[in-house]
Protein backbone atom coordinates (compact mmCIF):
# COMPACT_ATOMS: atom_id res chain seq x y z
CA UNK A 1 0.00 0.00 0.00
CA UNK A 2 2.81 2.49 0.80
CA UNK A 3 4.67 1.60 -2.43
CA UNK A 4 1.41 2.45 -4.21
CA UNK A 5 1.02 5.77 -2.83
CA UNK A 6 4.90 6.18 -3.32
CA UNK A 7 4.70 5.91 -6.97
CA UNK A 8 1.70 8.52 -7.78
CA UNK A 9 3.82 10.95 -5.58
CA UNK A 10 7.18 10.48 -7.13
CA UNK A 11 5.22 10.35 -10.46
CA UNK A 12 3.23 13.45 -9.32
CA UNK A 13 6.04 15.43 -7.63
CA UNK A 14 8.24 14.83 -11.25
CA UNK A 15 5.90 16.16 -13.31
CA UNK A 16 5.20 19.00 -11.44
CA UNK A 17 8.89 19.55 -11.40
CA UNK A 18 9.38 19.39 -14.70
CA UNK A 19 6.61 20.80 -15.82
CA UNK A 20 7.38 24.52 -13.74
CA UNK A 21 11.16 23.91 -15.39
CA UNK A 22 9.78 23.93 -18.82
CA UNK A 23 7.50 26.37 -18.04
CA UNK A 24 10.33 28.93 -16.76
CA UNK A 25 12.54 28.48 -19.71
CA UNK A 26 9.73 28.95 -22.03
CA UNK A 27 9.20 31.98 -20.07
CA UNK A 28 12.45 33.25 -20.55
CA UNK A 29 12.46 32.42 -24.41
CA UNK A 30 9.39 34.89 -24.72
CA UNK A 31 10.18 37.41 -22.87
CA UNK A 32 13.95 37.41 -22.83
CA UNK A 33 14.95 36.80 -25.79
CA UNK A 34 18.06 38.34 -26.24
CA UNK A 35 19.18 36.53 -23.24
CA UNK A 36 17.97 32.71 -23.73
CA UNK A 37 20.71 31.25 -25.35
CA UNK A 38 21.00 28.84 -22.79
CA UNK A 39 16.74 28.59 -22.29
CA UNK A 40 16.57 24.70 -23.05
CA UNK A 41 19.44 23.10 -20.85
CA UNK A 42 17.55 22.50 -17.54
CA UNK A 43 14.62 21.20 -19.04
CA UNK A 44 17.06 19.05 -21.08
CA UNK A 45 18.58 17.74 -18.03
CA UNK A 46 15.30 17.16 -16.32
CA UNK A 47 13.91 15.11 -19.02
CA UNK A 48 17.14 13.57 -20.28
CA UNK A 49 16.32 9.97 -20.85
CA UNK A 50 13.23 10.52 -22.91
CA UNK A 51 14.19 13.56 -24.40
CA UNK A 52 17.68 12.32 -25.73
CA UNK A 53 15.07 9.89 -27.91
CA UNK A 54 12.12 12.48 -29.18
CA UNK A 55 15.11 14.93 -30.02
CA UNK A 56 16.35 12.36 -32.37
CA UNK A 57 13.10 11.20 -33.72
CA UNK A 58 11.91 14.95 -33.98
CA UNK A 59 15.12 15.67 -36.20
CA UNK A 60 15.21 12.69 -38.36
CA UNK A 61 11.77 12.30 -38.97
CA UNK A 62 10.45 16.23 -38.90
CA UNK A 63 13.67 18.33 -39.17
CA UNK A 64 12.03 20.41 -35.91
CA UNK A 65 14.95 21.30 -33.36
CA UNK A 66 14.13 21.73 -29.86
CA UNK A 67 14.76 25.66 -30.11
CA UNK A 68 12.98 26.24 -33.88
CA UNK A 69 10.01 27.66 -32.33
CA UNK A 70 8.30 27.83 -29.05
CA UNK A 71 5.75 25.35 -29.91
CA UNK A 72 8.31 22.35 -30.70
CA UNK A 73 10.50 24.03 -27.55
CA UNK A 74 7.08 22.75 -25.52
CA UNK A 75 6.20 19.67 -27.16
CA UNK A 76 9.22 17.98 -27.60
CA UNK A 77 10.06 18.70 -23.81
CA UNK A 78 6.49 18.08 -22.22
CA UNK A 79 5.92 14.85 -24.17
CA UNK A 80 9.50 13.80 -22.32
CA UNK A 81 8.01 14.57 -19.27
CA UNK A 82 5.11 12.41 -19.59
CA UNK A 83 7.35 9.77 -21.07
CA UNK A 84 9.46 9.80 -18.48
CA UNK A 85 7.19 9.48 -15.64
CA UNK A 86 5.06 7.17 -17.68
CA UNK A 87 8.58 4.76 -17.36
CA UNK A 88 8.71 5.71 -13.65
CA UNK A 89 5.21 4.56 -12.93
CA UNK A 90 5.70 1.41 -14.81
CA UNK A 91 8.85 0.29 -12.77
CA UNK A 92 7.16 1.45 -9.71
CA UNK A 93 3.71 -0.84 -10.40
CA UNK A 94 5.90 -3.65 -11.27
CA UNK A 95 8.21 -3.51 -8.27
CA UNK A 96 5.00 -3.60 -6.43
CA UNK A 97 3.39 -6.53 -8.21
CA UNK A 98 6.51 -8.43 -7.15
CA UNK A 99 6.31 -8.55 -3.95
């Protein structure tokens, strides 16, 4: 019972983290713009695992870049998110089925 309730907070806390990251860079790519060279890296390194894969897949398949436009800057990253806790959830409900 604990590792159930575990999972949907680690699953819940991570998206809410990485959902306020994404939303502060994004942030600072519209309103900053001279400034957000860098506007990308945290949210990079928040969603790495996933977002390693739909930056490949988003090049090769769609030539869209991360940074084209804001859009792509927010779907590329978000859908990471979800893939990533998506994978965390998983692990965590069959961790729990094996006990």
């Amino acid at each position: 019972m604990i590792t159930k309730k575990l999972g949907a907070i680690l699953t819940g806390c991570y998206l809410v983290l990485a959902a306020s990251v994404v939303a502060y860079e994004l942030s600072i790519r519209i309103y900053d713009r001279g400034n957000s060279e860098f506007a990308g890296m945290l949210s990079m390194a928040v969603t790495l695992p996933a977002s390693l894969l739909l930056v490949w897949l988003g090049k090769a398949a769609l030539s869209v870049n991360v940074g084209d436009s804001d859009v792509s800057f927010l779907v590329i990253l978000g859908l990471s998110a979800f893939a990533n806790a998506f994978l965390v959830r998983m692990i965590l409900v069959m961790l729990n089925r094996q006990k």
